[in-house]
N, C-alpha and C. Protein backbone atom coordinates (compact mmCIF):
# COMPACT_ATOMS: atom_id res chain seq x y z
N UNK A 1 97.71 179.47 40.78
CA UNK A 1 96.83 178.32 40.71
C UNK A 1 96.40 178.12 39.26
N UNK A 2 96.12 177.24 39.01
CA UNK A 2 95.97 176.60 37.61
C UNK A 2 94.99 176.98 36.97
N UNK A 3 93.37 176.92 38.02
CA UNK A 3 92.18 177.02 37.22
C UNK A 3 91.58 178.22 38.14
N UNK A 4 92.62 178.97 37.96
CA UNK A 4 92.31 180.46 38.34
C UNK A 4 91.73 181.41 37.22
N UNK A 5 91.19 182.11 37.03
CA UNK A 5 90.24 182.73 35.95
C UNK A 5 90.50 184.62 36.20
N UNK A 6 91.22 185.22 35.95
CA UNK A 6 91.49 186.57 36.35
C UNK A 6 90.81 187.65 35.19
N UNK A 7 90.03 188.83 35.93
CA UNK A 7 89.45 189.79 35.05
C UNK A 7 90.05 190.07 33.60
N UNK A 8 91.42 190.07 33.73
CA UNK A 8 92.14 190.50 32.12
C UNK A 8 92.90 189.31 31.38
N UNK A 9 91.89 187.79 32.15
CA UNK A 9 92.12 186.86 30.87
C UNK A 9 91.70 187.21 29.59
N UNK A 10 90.62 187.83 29.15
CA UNK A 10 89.79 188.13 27.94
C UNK A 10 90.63 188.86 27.15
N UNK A 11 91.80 189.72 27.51
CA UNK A 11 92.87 190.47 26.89
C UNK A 11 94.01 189.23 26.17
N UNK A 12 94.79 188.75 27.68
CA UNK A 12 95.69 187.42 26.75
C UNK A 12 95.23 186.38 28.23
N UNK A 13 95.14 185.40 27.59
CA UNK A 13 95.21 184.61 28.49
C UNK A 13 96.15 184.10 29.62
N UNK A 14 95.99 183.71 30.54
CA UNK A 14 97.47 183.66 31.75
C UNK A 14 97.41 181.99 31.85
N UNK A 15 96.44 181.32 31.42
CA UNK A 15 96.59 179.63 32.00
C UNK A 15 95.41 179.24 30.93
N UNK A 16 95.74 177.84 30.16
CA UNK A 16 95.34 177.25 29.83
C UNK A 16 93.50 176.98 29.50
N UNK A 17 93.08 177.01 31.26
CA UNK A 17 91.65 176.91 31.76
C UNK A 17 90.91 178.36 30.86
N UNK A 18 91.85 179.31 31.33
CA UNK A 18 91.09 180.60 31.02
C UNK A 18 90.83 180.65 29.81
N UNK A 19 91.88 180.63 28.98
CA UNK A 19 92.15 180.59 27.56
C UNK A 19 90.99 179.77 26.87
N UNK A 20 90.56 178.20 26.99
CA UNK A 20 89.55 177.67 27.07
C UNK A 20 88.23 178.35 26.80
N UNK A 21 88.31 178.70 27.90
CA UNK A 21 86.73 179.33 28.40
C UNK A 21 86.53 180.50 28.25
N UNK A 22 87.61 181.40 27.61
CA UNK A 22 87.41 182.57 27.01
C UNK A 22 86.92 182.14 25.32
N UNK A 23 87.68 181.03 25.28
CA UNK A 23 87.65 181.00 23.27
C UNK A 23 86.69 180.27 23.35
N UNK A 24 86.02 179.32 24.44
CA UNK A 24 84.50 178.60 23.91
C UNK A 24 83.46 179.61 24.12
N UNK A 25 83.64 180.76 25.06
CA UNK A 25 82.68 181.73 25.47
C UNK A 25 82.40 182.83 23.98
N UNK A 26 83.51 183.22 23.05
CA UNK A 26 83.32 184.32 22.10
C UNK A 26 83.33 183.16 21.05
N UNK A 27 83.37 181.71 21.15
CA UNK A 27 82.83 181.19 19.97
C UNK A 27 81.40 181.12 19.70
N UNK A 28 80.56 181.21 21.37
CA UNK A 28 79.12 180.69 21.16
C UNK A 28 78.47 182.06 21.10
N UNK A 29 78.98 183.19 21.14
CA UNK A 29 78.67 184.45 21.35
C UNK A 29 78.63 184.65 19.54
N UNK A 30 79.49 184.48 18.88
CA UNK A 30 79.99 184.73 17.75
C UNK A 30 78.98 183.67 17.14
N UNK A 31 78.55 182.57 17.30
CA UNK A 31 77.80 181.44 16.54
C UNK A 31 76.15 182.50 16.83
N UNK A 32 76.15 182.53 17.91
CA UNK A 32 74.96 183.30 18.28
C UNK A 32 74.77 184.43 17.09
N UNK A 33 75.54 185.17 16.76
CA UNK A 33 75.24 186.68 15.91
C UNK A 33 74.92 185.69 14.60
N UNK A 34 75.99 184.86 14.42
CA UNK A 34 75.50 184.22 12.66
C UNK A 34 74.09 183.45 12.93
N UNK A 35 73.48 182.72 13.78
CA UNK A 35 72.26 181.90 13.71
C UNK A 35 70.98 183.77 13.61
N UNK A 36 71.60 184.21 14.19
CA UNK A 36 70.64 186.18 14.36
C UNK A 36 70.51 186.04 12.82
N UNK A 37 71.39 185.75 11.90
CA UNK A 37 71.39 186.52 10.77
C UNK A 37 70.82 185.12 9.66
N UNK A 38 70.58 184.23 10.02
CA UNK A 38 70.43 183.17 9.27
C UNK A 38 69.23 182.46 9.98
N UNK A 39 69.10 182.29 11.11
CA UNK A 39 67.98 181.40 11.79
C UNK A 39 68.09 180.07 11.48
N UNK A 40 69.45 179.71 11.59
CA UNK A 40 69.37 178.19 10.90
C UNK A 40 69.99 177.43 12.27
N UNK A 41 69.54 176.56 12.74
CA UNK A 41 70.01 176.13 14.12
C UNK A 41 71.64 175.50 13.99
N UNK A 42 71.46 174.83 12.25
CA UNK A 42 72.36 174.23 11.98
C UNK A 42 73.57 174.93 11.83
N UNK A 43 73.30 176.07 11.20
CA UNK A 43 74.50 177.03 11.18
C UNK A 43 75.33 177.60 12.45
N UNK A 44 74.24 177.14 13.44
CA UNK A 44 74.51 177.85 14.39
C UNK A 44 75.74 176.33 15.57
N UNK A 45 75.21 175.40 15.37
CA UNK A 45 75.93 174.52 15.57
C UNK A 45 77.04 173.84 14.80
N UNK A 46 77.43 174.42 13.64
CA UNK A 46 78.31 174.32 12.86
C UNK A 46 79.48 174.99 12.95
N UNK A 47 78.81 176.65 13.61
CA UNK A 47 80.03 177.60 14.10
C UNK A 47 80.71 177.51 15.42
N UNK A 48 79.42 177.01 16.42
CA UNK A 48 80.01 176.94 17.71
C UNK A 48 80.77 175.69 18.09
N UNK A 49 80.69 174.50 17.36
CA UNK A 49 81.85 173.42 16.38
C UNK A 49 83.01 173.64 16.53
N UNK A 50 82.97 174.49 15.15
CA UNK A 50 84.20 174.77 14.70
C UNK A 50 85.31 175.31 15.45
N UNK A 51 84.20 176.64 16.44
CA UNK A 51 84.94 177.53 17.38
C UNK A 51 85.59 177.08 18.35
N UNK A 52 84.73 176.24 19.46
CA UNK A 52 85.06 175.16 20.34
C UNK A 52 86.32 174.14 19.98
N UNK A 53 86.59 173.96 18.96
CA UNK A 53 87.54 172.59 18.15
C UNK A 53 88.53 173.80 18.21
N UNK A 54 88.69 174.57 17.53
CA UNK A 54 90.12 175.96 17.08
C UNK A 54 90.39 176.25 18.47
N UNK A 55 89.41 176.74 19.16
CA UNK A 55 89.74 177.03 20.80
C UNK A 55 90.25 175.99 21.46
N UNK A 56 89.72 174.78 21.06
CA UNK A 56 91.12 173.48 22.02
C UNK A 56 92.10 172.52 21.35
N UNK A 57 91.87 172.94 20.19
CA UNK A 57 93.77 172.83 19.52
C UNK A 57 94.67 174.07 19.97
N UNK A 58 94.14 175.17 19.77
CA UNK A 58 95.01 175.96 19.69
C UNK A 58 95.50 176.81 20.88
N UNK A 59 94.45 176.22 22.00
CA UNK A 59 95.35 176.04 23.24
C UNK A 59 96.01 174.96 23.93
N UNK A 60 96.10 173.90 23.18
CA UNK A 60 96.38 172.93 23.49
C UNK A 60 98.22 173.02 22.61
N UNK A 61 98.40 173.50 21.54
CA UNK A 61 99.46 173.61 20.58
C UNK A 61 100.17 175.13 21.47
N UNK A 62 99.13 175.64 22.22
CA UNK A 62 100.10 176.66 22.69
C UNK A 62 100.69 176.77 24.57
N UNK A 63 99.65 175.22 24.62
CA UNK A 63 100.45 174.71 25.99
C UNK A 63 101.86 173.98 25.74
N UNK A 64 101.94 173.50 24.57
CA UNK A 64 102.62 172.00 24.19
C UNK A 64 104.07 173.28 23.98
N UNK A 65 103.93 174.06 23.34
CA UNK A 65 105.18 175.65 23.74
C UNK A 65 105.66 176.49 24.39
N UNK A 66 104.74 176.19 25.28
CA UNK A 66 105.15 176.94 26.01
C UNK A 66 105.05 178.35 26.82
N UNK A 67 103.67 178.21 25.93
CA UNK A 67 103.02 179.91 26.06
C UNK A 67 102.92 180.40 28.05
N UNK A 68 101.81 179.33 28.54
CA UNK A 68 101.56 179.33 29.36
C UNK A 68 102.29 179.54 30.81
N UNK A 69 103.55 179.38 30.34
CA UNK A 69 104.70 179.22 31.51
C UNK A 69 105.30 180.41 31.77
């Protein structure tokens, strides 16, 4: 099934969905530690941005190959 979510997505991803929601989940986790160290809200929405955007090109460039299949 497609938007199936399995315990050892967080290792490699198996589908698209997971992949997603693994890389928006350790982007806002990861934005979280830099706003800890800065207190800047902005910084903090600048990283979880960036993270979110890299996380859906770059599963999106690695559906368009084939990864997923």
């Amino acid at each position: 099934m497609l938007l199936s979510i399995n315990w050892y997505d967080w290792i490699t991803p198996t589908n698209p969905t997971a992949a997603v929601v693994i890389g928006i989940t350790f982007s806002i986790l990861i934005a979280f530690m830099v706003w800890y160290e800065s207190r800047e809200w902005k910084v903090f929405f600048a990283f979880a941005g960036i993270g979110v955007g890299v996380s859906l090109i770059a599963t999106g460039i690695l559906d368009v190959v084939g990864f997923f299949n």
